[in-house]
N, C-alpha and C. Protein backbone atom coordinates (compact mmCIF):
# COMPACT_ATOMS: atom_id res chain seq x y z
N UNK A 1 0.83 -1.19 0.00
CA UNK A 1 0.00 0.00 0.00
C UNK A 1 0.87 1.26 0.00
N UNK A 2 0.21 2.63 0.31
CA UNK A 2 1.19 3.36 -0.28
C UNK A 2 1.02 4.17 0.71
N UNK A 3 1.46 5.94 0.82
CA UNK A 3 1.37 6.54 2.07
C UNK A 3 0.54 6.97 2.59
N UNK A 4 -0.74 6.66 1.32
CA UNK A 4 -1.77 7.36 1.68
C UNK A 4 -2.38 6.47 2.91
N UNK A 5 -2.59 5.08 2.18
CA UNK A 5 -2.87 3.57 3.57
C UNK A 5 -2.49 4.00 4.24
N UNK A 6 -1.47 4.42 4.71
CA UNK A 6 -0.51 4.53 5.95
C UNK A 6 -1.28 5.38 6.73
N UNK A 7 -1.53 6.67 6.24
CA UNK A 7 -2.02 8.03 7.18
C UNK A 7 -3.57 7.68 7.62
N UNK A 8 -3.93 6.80 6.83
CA UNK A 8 -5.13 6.00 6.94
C UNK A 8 -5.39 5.25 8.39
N UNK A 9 -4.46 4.11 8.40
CA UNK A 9 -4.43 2.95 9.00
C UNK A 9 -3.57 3.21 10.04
N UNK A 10 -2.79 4.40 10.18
CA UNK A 10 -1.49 4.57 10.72
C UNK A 10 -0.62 3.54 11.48
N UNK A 11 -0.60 2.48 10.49
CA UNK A 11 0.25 1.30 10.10
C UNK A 11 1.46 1.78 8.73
N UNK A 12 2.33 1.27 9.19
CA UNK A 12 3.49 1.20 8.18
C UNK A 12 3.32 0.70 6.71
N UNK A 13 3.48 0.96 5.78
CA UNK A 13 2.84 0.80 4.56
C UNK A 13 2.71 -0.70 3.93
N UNK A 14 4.17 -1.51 4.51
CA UNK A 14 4.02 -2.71 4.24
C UNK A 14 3.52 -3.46 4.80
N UNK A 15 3.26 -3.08 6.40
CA UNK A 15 2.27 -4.02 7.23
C UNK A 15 0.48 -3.44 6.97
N UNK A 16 0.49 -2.22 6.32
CA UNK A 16 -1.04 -2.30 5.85
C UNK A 16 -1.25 -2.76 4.96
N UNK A 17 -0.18 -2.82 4.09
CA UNK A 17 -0.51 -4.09 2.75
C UNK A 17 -0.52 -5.22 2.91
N UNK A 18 -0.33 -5.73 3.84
CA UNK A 18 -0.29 -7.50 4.39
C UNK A 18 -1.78 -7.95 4.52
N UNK A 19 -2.28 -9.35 4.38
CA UNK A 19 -2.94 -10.07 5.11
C UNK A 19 -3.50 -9.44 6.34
N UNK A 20 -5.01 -9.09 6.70
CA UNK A 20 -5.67 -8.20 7.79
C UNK A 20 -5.33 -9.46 8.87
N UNK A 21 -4.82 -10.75 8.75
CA UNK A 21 -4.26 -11.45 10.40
C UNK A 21 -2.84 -10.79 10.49
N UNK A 22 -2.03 -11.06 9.26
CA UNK A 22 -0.76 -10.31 9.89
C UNK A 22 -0.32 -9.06 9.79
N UNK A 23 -1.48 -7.84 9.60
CA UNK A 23 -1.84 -6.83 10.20
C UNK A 23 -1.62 -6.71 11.41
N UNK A 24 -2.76 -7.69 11.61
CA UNK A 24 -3.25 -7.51 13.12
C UNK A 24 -1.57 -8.06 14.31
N UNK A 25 -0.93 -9.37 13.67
CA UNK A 25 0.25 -9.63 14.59
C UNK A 25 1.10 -8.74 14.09
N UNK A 26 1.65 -7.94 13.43
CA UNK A 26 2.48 -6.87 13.56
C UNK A 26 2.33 -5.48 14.42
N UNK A 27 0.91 -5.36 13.97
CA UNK A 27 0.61 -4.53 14.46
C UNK A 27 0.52 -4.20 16.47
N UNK A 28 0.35 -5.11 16.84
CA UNK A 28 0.11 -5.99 18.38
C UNK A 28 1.43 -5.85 18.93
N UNK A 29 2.49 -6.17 17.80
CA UNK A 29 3.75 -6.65 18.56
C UNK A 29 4.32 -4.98 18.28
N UNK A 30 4.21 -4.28 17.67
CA UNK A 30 4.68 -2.83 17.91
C UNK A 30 3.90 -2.20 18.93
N UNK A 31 2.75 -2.50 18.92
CA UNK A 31 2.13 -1.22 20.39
C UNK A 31 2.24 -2.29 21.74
N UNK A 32 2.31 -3.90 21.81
CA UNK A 32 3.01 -4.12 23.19
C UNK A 32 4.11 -3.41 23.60
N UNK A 33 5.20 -3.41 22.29
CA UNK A 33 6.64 -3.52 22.41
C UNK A 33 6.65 -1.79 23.03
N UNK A 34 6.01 -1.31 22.79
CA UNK A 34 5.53 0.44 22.93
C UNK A 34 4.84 0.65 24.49
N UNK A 35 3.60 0.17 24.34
CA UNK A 35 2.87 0.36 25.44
C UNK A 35 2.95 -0.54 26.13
N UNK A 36 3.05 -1.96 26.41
CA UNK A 36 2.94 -3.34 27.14
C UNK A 36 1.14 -3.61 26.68
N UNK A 37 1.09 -5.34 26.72
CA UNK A 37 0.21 -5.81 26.67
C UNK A 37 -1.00 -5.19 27.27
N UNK A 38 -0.99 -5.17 28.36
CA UNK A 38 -2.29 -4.53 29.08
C UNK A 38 -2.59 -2.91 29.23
N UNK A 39 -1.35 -2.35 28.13
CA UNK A 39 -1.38 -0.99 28.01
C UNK A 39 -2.17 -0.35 26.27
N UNK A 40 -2.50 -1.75 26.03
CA UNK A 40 -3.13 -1.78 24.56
C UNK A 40 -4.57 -2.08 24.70
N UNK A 41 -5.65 -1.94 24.32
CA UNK A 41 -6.66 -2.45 23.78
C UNK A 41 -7.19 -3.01 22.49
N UNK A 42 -8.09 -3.86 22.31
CA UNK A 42 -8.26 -4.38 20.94
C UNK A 42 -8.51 -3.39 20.18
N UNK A 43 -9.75 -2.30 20.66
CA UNK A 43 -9.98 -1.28 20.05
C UNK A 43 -9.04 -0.68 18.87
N UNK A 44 -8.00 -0.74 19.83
CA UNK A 44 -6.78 0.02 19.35
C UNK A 44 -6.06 -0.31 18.46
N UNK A 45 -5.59 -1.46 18.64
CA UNK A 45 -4.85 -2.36 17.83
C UNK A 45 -5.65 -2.66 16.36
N UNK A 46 -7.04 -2.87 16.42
CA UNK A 46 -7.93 -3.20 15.21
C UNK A 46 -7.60 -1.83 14.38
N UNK A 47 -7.67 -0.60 15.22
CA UNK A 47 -7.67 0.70 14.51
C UNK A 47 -6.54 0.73 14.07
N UNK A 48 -5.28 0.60 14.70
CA UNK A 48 -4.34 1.11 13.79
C UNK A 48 -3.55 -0.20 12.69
N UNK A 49 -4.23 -1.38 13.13
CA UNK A 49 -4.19 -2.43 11.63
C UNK A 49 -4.83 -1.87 10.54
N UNK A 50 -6.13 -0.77 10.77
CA UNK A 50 -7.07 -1.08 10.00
C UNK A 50 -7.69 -2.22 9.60
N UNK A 51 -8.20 -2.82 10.43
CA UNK A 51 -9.26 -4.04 10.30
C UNK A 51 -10.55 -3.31 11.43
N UNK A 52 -11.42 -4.28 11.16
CA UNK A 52 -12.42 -4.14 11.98
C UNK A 52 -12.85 -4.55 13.49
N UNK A 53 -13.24 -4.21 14.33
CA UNK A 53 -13.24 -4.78 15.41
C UNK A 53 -13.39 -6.14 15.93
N UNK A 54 -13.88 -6.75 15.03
CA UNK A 54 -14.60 -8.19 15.57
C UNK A 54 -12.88 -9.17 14.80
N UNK A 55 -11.89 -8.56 14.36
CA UNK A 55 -11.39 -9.65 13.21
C UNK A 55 -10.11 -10.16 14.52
N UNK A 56 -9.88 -9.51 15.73
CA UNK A 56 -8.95 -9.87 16.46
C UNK A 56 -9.54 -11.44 16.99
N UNK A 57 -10.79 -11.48 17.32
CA UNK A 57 -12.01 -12.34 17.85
C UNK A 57 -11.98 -13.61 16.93
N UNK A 58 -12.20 -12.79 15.42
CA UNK A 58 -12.19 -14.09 14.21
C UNK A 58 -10.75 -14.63 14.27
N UNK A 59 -9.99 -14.22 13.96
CA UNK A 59 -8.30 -15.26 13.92
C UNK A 59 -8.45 -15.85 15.23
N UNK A 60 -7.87 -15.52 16.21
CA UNK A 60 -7.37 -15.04 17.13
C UNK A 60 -8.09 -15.85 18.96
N UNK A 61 -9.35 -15.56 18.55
CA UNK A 61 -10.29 -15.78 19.75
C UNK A 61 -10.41 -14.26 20.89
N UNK A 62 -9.21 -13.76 21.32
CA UNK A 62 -9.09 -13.02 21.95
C UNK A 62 -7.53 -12.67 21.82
N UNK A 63 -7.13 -11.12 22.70
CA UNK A 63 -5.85 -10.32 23.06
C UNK A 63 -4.89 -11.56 23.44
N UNK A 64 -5.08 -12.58 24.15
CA UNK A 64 -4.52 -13.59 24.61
C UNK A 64 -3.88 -14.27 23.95
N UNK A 65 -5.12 -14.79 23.14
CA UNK A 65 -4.43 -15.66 21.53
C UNK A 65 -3.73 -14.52 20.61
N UNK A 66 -4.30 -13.55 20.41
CA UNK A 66 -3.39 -12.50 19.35
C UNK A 66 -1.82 -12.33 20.30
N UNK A 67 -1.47 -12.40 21.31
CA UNK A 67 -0.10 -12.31 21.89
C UNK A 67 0.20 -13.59 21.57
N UNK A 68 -0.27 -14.72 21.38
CA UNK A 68 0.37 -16.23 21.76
C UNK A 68 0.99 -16.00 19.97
N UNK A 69 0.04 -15.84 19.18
CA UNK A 69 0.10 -15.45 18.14
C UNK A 69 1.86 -14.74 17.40
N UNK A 70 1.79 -13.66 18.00
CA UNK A 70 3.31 -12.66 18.31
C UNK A 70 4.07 -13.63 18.24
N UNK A 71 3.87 -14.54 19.96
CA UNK A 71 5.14 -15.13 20.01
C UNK A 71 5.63 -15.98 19.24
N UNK A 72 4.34 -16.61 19.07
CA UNK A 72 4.72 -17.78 18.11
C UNK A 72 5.50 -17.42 16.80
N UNK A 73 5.72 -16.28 16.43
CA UNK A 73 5.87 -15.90 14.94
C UNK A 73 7.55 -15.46 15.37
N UNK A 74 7.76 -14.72 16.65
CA UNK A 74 8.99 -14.49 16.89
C UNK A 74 9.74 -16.16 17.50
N UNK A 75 9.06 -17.31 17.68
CA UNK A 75 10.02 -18.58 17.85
C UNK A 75 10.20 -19.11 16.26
N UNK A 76 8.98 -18.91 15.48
CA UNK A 76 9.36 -19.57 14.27
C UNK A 76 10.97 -18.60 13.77
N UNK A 77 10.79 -17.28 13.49
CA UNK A 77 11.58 -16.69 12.81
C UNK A 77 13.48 -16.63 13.41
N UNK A 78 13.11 -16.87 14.84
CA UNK A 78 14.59 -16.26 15.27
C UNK A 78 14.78 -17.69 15.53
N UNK A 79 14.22 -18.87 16.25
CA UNK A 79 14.65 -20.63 16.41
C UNK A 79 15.31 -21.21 15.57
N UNK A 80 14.12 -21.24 14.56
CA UNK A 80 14.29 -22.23 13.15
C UNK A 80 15.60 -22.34 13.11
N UNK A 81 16.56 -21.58 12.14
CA UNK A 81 17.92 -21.51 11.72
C UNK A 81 18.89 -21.71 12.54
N UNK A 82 18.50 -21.65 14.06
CA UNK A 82 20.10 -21.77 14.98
C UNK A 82 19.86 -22.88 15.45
N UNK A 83 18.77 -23.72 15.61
CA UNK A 83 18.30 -24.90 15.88
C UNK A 83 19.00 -26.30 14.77
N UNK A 84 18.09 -25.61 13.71
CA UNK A 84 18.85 -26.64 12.82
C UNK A 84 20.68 -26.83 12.75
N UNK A 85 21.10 -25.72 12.91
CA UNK A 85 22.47 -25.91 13.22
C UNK A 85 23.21 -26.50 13.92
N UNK A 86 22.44 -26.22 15.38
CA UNK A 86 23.24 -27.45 16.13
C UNK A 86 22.22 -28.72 16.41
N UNK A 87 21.69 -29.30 15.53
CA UNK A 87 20.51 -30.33 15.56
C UNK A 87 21.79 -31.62 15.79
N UNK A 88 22.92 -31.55 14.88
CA UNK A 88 23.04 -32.88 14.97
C UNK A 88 24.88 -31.87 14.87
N UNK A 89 25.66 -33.11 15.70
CA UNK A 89 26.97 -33.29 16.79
C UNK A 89 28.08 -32.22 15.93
N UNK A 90 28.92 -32.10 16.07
CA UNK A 90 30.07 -31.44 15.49
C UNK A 90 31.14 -32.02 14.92
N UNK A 91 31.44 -32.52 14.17
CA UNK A 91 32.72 -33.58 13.34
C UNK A 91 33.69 -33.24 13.71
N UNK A 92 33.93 -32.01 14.21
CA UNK A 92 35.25 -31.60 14.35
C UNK A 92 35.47 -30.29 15.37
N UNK A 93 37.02 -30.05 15.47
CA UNK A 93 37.02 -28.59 16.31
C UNK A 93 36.28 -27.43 15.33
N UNK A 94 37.35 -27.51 14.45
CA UNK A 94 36.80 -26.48 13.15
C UNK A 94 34.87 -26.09 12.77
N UNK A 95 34.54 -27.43 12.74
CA UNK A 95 33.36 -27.45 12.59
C UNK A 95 32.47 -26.99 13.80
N UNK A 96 32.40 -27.10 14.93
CA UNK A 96 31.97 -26.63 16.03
C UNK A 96 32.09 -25.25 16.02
N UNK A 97 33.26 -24.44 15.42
CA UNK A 97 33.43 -23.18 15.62
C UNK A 97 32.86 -22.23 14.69
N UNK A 98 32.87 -23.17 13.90
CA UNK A 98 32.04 -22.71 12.08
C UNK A 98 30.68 -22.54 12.67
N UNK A 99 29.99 -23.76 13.34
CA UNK A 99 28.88 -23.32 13.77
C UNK A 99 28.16 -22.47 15.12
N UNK A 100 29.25 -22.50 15.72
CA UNK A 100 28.81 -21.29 17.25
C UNK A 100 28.76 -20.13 16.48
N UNK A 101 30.14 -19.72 15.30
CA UNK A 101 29.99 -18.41 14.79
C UNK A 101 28.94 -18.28 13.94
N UNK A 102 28.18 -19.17 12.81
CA UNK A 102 27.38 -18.93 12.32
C UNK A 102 25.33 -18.79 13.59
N UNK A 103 25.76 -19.60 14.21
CA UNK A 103 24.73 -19.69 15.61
C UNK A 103 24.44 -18.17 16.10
N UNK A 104 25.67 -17.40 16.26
CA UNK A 104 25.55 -15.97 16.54
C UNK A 104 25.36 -15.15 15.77
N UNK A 105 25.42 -15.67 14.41
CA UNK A 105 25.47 -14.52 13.40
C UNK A 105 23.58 -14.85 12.90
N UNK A 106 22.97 -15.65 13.31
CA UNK A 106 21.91 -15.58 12.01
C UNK A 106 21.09 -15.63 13.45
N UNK A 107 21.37 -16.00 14.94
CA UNK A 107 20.59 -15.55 16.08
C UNK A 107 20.48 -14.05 15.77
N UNK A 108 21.59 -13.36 15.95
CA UNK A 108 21.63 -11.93 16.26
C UNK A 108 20.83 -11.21 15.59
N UNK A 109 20.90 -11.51 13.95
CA UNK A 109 20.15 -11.01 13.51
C UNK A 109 18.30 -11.19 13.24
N UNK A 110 18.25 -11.98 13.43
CA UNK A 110 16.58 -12.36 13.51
C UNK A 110 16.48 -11.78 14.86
N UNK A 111 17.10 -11.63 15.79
CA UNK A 111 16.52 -11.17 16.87
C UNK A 111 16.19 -9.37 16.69
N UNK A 112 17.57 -8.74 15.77
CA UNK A 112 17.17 -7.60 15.35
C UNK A 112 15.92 -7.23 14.55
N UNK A 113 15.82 -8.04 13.85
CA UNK A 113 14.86 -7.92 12.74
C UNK A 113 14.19 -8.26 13.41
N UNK A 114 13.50 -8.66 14.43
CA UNK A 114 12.06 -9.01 15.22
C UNK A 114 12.55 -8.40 16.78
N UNK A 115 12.99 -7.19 16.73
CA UNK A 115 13.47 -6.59 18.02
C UNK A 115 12.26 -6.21 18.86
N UNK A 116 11.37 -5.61 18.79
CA UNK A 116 9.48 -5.14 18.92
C UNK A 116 9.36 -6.31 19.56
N UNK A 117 9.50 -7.62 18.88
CA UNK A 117 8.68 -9.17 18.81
C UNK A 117 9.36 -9.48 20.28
N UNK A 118 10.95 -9.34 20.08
CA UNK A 118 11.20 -9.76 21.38
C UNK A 118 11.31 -9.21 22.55
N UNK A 119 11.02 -8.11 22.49
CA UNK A 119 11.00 -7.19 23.93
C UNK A 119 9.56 -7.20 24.48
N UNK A 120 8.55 -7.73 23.18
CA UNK A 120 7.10 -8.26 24.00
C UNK A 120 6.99 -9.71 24.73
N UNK A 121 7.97 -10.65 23.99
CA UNK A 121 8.36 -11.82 24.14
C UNK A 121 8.79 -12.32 25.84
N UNK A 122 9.88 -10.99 26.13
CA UNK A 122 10.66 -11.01 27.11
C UNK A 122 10.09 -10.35 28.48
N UNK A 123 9.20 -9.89 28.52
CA UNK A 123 8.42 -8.92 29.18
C UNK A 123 7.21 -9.63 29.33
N UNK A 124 6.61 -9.98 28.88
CA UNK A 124 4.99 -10.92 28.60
C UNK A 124 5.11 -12.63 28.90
N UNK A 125 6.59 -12.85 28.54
CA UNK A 125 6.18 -14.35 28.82
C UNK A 125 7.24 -14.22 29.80
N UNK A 126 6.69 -15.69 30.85
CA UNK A 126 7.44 -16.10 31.79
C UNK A 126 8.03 -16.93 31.92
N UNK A 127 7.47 -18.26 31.16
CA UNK A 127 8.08 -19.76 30.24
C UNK A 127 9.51 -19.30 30.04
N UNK A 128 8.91 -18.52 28.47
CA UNK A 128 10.10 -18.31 27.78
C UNK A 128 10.11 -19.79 27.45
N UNK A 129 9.75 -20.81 26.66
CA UNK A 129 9.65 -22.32 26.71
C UNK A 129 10.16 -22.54 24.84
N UNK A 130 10.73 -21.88 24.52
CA UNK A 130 11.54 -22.07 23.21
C UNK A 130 12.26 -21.30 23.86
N UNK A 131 12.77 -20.41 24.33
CA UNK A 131 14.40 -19.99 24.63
C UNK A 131 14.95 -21.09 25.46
N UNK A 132 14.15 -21.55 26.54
CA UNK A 132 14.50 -22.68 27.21
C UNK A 132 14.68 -23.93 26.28
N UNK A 133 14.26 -24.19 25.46
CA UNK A 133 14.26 -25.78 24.42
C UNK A 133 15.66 -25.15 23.62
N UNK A 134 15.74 -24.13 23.27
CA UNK A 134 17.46 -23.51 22.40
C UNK A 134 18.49 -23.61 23.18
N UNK A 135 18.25 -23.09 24.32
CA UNK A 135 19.39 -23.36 25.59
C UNK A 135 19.89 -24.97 25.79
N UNK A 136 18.98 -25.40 25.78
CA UNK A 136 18.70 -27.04 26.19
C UNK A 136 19.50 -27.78 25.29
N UNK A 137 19.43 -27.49 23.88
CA UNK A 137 19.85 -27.62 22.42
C UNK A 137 21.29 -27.47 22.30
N UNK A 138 22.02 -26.48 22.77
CA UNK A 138 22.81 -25.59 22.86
C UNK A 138 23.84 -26.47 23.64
N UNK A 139 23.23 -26.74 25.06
CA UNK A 139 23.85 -27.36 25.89
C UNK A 139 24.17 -28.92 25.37
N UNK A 140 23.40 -29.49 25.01
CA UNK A 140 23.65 -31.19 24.08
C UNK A 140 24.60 -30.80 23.16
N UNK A 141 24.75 -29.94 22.56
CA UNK A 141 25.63 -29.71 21.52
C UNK A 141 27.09 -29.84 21.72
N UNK A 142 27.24 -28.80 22.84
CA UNK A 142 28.31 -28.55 23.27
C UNK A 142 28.70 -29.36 24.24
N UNK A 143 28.02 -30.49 25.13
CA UNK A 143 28.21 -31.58 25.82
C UNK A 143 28.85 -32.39 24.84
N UNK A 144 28.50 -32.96 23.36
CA UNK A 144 28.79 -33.36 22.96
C UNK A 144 29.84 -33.37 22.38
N UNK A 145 30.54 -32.11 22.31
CA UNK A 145 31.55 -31.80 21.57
C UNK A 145 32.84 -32.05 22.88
N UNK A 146 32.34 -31.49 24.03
CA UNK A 146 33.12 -32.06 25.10
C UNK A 146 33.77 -33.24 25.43
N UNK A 147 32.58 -34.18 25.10
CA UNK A 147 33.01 -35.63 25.12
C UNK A 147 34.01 -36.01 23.95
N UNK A 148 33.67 -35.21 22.98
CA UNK A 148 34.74 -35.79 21.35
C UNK A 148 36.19 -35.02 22.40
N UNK A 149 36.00 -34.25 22.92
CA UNK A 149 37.25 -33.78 23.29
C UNK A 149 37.66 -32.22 22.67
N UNK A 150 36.31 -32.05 21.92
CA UNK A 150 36.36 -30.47 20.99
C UNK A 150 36.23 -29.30 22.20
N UNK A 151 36.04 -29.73 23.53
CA UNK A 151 35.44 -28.63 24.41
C UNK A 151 36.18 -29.23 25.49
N UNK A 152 37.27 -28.23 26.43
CA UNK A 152 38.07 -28.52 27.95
C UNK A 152 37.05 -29.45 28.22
N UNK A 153 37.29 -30.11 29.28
CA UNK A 153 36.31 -30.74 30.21
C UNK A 153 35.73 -30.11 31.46
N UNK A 154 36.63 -29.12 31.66
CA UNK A 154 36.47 -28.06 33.23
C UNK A 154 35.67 -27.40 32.77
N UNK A 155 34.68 -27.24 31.39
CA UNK A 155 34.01 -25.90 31.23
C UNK A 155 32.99 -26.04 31.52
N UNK A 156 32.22 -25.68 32.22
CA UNK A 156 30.92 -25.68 32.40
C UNK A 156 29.65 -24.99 31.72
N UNK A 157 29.51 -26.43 30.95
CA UNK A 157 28.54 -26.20 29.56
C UNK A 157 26.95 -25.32 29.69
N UNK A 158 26.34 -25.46 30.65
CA UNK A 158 25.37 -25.02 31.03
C UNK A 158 25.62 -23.43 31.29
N UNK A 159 26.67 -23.30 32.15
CA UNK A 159 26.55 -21.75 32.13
C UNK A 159 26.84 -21.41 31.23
N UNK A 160 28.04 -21.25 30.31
CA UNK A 160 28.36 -21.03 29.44
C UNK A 160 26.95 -20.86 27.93
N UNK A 161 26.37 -21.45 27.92
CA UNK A 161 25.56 -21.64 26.84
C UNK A 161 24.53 -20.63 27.41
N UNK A 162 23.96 -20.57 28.29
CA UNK A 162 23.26 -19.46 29.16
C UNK A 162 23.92 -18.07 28.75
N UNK A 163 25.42 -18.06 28.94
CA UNK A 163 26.14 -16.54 28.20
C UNK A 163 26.04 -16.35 27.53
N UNK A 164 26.20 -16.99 26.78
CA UNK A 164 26.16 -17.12 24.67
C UNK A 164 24.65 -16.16 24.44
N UNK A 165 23.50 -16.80 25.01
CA UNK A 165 22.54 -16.54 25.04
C UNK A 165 22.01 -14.95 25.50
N UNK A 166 22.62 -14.77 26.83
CA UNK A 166 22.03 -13.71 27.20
C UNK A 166 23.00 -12.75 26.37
N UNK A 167 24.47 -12.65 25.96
CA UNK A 167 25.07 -11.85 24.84
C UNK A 167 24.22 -11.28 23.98
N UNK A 168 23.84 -12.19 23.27
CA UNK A 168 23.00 -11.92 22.06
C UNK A 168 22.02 -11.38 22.24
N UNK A 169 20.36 -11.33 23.51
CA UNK A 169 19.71 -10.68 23.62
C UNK A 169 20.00 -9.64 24.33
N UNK A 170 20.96 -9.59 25.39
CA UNK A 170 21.03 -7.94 25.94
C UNK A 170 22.14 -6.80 24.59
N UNK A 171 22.34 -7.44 23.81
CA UNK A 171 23.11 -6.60 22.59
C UNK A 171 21.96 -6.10 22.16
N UNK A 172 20.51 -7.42 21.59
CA UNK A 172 19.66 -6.76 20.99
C UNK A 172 18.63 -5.67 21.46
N UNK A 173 18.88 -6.00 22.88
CA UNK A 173 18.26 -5.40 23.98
C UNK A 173 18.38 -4.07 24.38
N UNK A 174 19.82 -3.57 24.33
CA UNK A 174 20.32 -2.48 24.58
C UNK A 174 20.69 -1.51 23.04
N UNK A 175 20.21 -2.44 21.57
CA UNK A 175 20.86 -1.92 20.86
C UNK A 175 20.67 -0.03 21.27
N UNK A 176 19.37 0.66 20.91
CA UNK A 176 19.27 2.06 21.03
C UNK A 176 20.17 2.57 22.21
N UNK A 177 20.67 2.02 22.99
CA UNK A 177 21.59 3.37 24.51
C UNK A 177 22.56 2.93 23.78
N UNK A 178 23.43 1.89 23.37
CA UNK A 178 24.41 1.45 22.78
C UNK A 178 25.50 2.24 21.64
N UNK A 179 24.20 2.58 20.75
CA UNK A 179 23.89 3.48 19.63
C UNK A 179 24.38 4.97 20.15
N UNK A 180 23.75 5.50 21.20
CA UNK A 180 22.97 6.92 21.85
C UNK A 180 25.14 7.11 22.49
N UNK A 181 25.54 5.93 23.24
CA UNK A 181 26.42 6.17 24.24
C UNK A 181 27.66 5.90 23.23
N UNK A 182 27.71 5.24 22.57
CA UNK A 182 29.01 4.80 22.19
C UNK A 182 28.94 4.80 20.55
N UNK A 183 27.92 5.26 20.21
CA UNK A 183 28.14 5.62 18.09
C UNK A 183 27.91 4.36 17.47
N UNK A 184 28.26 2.97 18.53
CA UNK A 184 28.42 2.09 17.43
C UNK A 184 26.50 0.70 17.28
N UNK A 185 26.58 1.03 15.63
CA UNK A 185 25.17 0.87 15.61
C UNK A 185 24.86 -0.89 14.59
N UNK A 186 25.25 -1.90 15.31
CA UNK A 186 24.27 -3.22 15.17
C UNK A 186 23.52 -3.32 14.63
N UNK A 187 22.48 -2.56 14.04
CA UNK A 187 21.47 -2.68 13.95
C UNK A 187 21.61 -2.84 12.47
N UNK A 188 22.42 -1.55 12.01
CA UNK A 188 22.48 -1.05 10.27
C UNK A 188 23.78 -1.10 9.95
N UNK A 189 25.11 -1.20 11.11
CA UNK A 189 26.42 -1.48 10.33
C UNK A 189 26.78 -2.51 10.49
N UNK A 190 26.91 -2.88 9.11
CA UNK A 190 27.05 -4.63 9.23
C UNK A 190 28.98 -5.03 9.40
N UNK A 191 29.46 -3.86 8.73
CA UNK A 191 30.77 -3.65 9.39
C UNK A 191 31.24 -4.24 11.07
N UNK A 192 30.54 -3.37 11.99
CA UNK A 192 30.45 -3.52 13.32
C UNK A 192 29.88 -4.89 13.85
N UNK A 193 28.61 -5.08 13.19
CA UNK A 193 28.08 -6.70 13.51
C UNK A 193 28.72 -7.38 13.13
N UNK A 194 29.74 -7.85 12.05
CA UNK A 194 30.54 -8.82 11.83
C UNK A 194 31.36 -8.79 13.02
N UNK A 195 31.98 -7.54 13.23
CA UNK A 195 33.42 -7.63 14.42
C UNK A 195 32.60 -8.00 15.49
N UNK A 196 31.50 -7.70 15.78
CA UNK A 196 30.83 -7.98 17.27
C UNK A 196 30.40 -9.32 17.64
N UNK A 197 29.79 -10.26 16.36
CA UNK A 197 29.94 -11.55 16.15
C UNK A 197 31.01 -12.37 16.60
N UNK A 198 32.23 -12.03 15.17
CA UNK A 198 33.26 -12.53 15.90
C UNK A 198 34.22 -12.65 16.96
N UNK A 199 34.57 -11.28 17.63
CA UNK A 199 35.19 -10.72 18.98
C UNK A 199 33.94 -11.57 20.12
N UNK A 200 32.95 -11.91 19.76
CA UNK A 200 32.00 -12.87 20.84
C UNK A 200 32.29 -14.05 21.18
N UNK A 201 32.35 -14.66 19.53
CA UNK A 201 32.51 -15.84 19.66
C UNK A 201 34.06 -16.19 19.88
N UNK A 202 35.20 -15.28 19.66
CA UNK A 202 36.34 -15.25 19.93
C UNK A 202 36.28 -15.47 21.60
N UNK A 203 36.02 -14.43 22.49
CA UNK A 203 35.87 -14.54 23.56
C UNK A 203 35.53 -15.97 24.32
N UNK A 204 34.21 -16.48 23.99
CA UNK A 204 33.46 -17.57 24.29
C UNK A 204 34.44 -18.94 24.01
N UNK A 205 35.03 -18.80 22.58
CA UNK A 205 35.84 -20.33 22.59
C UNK A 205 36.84 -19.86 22.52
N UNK A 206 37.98 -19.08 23.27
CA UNK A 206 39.20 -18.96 23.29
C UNK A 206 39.94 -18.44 24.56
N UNK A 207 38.73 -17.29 25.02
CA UNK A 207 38.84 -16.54 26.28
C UNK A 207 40.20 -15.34 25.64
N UNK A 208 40.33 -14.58 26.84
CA UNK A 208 41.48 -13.86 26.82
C UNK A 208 42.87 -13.90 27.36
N UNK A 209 43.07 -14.88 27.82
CA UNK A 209 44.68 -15.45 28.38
C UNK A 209 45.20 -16.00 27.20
N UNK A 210 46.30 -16.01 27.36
CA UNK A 210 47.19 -16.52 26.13
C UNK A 210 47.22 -18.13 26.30
């Protein structure tokens, strides 16, 4: 749609051109991510999808299901790809490292690109029951690689995989003060996200002692 939709719907032009359901979940996951869940009404949300009042009710059932909705769309998009990665063991040192760095690089970014998604995600749910099943994932992985002998034995896989983790969302978390305090911007220089990737995963499997 074009800008006129927009001033219309006062939805973003490509989410008023979407499908009136994923209207409605885009739309939901910007005014949680804004106001919080219980700081929204359907009212509201229908209005600035531009849909009609009753259509949160038709998909959806209720505000409840339209959040379950959100989340669900932020586990498909940011899971999928780092999941399949470490689905099955590591052949090698090399290979383990190929994939922690690629693990951080295609996490980080789906988490940017659904940044809204996950700060409603993180705030609204208490499970958290796919960050917990990735962690879980994470940890077999790297157990496993332990046992080949690809990982010290003194390291303690659980916390460690827990770091990895919270890295990546308090980066995505903090991107704007980050930006505001220190110039350097994640979000749009892909310059900087490469070095921030790798200087991570450098850290994580190498540490800083010689």
């Amino acid at each position: 749609m074009d800008a006129e939709t927009e001033q219309k719907t006062g939805a973003p032009s490509h989410v008023a051109g979407a499908p009136a359901r994923q209207r409605l979940i885009d739309t939901a996951a910007r005014l949680f991510a804004e106001k919080s869940f219980d700081g929204v009404s359907v009212r509201e949300i229908c209005k600035a999808a531009g849909t009609g009042i009753n259509m949160i009710h038709h998909y959806f059932g209720n505000k409840d299901g339209l959040l379950a909705a959100v989340v669900e769309q932020f586990d498909t998009k940011v899971y999928v790809v780092p999941l399949r990665l470490i689905a099955s063991p590591a052949k090698s040192q090399d290979d383990l490292v190929a994939r922690i760095e690629l693990l951080f690089e295609t996490t980080l970014e789906a988490c940017l690109a659904e940044r809204d998604v996950m700060m409603v995600v993180m705030r609204e749910q208490s499970e958290l029951a796919t960050l917990s099943a990735f962690q879980e994932a994470l940890v077999k992985f790297l157990e496993d690689a332990q046992a080949k002998g690809f990982v010290r034995k003194s390291l303690d896989v659980p916390m460690i995989s827990g770091a990895m983790l919270d890295r990546i969302i308090s980066q995505v978390q903090f991107a704007p003060w980050i930006l505001k305090s220190s110039g350097a911007d994640i979000e749009n220089d892909t310059e900087y996200r490469s070095r921030w990737t790798s200087s991570s995963v450098d850290l994580f499997l190498r540490g800083v002692l010689e």
